[in-house]
C-alpha atoms as a PDB file:
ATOM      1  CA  UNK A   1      25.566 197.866 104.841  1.00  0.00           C
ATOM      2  CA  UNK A   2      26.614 195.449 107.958  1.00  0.00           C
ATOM      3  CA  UNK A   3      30.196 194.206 108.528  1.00  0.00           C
ATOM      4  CA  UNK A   4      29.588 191.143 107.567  1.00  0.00           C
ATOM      5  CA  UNK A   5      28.131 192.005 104.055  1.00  0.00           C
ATOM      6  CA  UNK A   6      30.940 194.223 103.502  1.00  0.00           C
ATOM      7  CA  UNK A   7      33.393 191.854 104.312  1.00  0.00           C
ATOM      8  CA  UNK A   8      31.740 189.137 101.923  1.00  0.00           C
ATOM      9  CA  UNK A   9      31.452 191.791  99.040  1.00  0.00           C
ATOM     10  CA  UNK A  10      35.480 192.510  99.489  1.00  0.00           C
ATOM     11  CA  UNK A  11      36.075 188.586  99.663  1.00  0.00           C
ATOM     12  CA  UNK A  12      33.914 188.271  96.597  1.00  0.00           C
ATOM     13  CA  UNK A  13      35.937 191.452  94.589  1.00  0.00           C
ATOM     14  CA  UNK A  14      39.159 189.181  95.957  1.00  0.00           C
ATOM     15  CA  UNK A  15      38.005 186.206  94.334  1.00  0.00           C
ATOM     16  CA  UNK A  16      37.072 187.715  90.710  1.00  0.00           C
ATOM     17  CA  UNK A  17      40.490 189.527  91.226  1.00  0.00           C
ATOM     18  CA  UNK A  18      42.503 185.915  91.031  1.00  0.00           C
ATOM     19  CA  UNK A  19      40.202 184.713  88.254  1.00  0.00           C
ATOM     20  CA  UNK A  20      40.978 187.363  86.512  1.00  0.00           C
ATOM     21  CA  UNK A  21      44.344 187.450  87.177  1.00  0.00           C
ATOM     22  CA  UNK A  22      44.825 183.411  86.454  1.00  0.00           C
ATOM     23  CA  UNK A  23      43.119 184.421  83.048  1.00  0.00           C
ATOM     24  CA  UNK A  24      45.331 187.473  82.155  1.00  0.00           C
ATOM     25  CA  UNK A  25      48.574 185.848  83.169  1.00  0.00           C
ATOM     26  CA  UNK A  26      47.694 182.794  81.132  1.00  0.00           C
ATOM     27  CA  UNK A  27      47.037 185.151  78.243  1.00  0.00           C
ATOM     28  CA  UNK A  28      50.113 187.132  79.052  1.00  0.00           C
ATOM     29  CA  UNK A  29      52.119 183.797  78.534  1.00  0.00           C
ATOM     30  CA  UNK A  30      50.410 183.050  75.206  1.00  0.00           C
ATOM     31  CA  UNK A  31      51.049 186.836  73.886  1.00  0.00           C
ATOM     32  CA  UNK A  32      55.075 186.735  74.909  1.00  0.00           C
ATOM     33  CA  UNK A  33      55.629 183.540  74.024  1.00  0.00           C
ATOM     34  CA  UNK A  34      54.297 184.043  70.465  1.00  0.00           C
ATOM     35  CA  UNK A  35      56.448 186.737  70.434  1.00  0.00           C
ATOM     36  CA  UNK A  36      59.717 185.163  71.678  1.00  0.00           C
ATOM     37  CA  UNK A  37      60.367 187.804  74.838  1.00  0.00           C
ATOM     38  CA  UNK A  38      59.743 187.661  78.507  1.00  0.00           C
ATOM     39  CA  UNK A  39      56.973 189.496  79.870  1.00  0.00           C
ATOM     40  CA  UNK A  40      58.990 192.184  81.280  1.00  0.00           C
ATOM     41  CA  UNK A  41      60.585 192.777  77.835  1.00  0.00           C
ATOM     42  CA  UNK A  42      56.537 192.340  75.955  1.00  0.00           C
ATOM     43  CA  UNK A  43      56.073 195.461  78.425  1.00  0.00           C
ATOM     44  CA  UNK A  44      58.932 197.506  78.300  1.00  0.00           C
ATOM     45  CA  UNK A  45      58.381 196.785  74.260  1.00  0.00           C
ATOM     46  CA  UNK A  46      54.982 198.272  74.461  1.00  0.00           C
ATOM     47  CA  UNK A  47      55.836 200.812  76.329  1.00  0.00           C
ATOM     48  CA  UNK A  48      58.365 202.224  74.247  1.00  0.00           C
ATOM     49  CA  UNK A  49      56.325 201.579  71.410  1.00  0.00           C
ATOM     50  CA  UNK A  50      53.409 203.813  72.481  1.00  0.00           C
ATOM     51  CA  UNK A  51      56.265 206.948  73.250  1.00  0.00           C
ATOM     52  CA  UNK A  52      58.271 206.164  70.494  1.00  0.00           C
ATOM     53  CA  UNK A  53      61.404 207.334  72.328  1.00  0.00           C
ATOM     54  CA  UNK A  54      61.998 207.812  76.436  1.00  0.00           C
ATOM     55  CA  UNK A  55      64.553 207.527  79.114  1.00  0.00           C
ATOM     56  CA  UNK A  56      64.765 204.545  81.234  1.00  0.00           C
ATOM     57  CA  UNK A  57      63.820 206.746  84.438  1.00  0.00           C
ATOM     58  CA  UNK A  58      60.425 207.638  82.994  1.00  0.00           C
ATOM     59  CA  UNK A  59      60.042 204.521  81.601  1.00  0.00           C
ATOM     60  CA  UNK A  60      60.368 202.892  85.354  1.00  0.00           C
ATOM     61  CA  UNK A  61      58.157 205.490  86.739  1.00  0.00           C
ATOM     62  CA  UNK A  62      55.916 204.178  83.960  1.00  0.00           C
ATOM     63  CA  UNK A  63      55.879 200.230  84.774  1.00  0.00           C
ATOM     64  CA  UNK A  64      56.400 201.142  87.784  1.00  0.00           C
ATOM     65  CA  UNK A  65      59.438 198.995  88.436  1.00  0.00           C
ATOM     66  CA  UNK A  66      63.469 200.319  90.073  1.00  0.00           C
ATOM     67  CA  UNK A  67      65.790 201.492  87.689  1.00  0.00           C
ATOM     68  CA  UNK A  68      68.013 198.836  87.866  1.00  0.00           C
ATOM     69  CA  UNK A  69      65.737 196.203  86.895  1.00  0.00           C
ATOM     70  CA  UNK A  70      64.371 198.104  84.063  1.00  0.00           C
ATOM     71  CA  UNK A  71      67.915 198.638  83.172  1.00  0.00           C
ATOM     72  CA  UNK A  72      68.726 195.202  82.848  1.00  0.00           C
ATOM     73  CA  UNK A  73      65.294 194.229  80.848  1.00  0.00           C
ATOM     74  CA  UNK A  74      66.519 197.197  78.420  1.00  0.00           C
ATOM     75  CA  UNK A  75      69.928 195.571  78.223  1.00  0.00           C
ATOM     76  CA  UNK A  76      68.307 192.296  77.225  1.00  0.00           C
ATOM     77  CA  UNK A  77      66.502 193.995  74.470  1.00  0.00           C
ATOM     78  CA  UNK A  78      69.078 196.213  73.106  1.00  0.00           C
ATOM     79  CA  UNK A  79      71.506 192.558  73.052  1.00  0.00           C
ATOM     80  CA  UNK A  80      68.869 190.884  70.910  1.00  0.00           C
ATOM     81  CA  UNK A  81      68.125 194.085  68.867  1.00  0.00           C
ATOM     82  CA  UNK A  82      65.001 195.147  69.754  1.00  0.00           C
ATOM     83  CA  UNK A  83      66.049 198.627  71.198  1.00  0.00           C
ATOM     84  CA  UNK A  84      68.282 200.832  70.557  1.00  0.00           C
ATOM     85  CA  UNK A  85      69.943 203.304  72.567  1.00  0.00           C
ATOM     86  CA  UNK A  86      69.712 207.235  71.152  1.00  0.00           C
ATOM     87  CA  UNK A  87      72.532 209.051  72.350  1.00  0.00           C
ATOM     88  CA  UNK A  88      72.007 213.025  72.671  1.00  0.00           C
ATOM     89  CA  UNK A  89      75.372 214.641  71.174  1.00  0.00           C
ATOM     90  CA  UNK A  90      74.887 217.495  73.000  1.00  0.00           C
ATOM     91  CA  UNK A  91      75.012 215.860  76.545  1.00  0.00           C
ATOM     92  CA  UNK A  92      76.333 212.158  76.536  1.00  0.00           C
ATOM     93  CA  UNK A  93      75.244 211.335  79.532  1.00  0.00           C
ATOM     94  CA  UNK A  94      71.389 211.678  78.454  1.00  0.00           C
ATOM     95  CA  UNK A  95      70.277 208.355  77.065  1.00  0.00           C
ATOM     96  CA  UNK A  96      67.140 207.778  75.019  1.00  0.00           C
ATOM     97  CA  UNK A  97      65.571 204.461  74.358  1.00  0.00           C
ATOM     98  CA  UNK A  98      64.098 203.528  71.086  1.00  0.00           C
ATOM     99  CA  UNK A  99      62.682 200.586  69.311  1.00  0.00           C
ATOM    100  CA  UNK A 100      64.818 199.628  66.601  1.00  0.00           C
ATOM    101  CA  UNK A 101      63.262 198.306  63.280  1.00  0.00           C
ATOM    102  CA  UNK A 102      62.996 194.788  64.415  1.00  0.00           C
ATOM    103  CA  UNK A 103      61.479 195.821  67.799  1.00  0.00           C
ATOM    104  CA  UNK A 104      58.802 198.105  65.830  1.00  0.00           C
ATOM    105  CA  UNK A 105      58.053 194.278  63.909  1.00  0.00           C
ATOM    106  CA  UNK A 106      57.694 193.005  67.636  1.00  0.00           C
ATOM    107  CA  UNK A 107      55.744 195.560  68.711  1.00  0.00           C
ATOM    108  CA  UNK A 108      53.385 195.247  65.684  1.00  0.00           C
ATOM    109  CA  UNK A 109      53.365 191.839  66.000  1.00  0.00           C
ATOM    110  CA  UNK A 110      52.190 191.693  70.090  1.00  0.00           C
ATOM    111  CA  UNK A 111      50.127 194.217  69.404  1.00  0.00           C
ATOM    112  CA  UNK A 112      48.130 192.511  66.572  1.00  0.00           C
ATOM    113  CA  UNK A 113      48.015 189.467  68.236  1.00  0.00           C
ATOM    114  CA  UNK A 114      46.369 191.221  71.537  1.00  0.00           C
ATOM    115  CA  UNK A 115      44.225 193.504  69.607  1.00  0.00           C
ATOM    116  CA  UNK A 116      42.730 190.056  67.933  1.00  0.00           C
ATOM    117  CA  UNK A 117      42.212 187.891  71.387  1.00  0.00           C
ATOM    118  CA  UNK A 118      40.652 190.956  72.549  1.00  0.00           C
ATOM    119  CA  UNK A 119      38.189 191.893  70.321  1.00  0.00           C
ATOM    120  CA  UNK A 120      37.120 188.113  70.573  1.00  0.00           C
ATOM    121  CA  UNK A 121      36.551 188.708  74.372  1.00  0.00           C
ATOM    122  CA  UNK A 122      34.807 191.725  73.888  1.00  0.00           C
ATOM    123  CA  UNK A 123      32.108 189.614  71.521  1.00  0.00           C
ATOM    124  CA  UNK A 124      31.162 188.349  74.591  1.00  0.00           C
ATOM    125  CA  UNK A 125      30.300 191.003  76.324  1.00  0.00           C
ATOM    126  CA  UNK A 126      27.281 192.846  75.118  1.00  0.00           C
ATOM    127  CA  UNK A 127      27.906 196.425  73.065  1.00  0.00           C
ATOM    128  CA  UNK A 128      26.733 198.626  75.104  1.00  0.00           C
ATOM    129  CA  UNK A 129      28.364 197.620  78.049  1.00  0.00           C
ATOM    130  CA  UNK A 130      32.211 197.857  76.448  1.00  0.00           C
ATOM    131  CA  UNK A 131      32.648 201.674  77.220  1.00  0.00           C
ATOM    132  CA  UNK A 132      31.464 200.871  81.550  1.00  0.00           C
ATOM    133  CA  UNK A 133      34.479 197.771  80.880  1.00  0.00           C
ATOM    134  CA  UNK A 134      36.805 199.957  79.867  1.00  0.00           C
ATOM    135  CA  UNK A 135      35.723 202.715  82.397  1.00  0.00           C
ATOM    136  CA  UNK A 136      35.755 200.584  85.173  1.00  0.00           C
ATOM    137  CA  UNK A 137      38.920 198.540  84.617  1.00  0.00           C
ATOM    138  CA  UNK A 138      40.566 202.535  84.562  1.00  0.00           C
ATOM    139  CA  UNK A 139      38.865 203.204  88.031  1.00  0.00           C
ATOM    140  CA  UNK A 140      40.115 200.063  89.107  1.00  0.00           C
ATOM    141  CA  UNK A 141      43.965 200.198  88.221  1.00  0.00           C
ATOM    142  CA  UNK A 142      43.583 204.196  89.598  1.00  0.00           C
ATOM    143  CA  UNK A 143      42.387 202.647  92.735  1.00  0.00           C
ATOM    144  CA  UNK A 144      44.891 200.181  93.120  1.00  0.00           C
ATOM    145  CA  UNK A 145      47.510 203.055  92.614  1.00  0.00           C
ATOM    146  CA  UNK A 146      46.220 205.117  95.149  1.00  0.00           C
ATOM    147  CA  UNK A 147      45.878 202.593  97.976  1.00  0.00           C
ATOM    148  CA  UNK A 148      48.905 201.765  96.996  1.00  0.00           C
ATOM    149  CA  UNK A 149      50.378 204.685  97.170  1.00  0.00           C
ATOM    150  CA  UNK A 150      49.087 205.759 100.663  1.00  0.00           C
ATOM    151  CA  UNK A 151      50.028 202.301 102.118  1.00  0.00           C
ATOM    152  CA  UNK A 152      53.772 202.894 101.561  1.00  0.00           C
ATOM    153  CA  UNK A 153      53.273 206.676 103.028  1.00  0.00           C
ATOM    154  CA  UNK A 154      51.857 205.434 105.760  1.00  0.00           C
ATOM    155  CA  UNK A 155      53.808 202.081 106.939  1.00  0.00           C
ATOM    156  CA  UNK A 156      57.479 202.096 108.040  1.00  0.00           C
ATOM    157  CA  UNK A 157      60.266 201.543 106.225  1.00  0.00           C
ATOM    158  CA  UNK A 158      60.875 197.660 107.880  1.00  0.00           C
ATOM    159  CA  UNK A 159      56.857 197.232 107.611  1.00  0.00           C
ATOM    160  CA  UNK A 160      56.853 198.140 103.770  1.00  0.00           C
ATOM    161  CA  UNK A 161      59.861 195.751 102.886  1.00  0.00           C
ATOM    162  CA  UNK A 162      57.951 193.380 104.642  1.00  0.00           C
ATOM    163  CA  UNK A 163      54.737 193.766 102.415  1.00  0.00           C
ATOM    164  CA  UNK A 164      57.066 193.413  98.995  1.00  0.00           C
END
C-alpha cells in the first residue's frame, strides 16, 4: 500500500475516532448525570464495584490516572458516602477502598442504565458481528496502551510533558 493510501486510511481511523468519541462522551454525560457524580467518580465507582475492595494505588494503575488525583476523586466519594475506607487493624497504614451501601445502589444504578443504552446500540448492529465489536474495541484500547506506552519510553522527559 502507497504513502498516500496509508496516510488517508490513518486520517480516516482519526476521523471515526472523534465520532466516536463525540458519541461516547455525550453518552458519558447522560450516564453520570443520571447518576448525580462526575465522570471521574462514575469510573472510580465502577471500578471499585467490579473488585469489590482495592487500594487507591492499584486503583490508579487501573484508570490509569496519579495518585493524587485519584485520591482526591476518592475523597469526594467517601464525603458524599459512596465509599468507604476499610482500615486493616493489623497495619494502619494499609487502606482499602470499598463501596459503601449507597455506592453499591450507584453502582447498580449506572450500571443498569449502561447495560440498557447498550444493548439498544447493539440492535443495530447485526448478531453475528457483536463478538468481532467487542474483539476489536479490546485490540484497539490494547493498542492504544502500547503506543502509548513506548511513546513515553522513548521521548524525553521535557518532550513527554509537552505531549500531556
Amino acid at each position: 500500500m502507497g504513502d498516500f493510501m496509508k496516510t488517508q486510511r490513518i486520517r480516516t481511523f482519526r476521523k471515526n475516532l472523534r465520532r466516536i468519541e463525540r458519541e461516547i462522551v455525550s453518552q458519558l454525560k447522560d450516564e453520570t448525570t443520571c447518576c448525580g457524580v462526575s465522570l471521574a467518580q462514575c469510573h472510580a465507582l465502577l471500578e471499585i464495584g467490579q473488585q469489590k475492595q482495592t487500594t487507591i494505588s492499584d486503583l490508579a494503575d487501573t484508570l490509569r490516572l496519579d495518585k493524587s488525583t485519584l485520591s482526591r476523586t476518592i475523597d469526594g466519594l467517601v464525603r458524599i458516602g459512596l465509599v468507604d475506607r476499610v482500615i486493616n487493624p493489623d497495619d494502619r497504614r494499609f487502606i482499602r477502598i470499598a463501596l459503601s451501601d449507597q455506592g453499591i445502589s450507584v453502582y447498580d444504578s449506572i450500571n443498569q442504565t449502561c447495560d440498557a443504552f447498550y444493548a439498544n446500540v447493539f440492535q443495530y448492529i447485526p448478531d453475528e458481528k457483536h463478538d468481532q465489536v467487542i474483539e476489536g474495541l479490546g485490540l484497539l484500547v490494547d493498542a492504544f496502551i502500547r503506543a502509548k506506552n513506548e511513546a513515553s519510553e522513548t521521548c524525553s522527559p521535557a518532550e513527554c510533558s509537552l505531549s500531556k
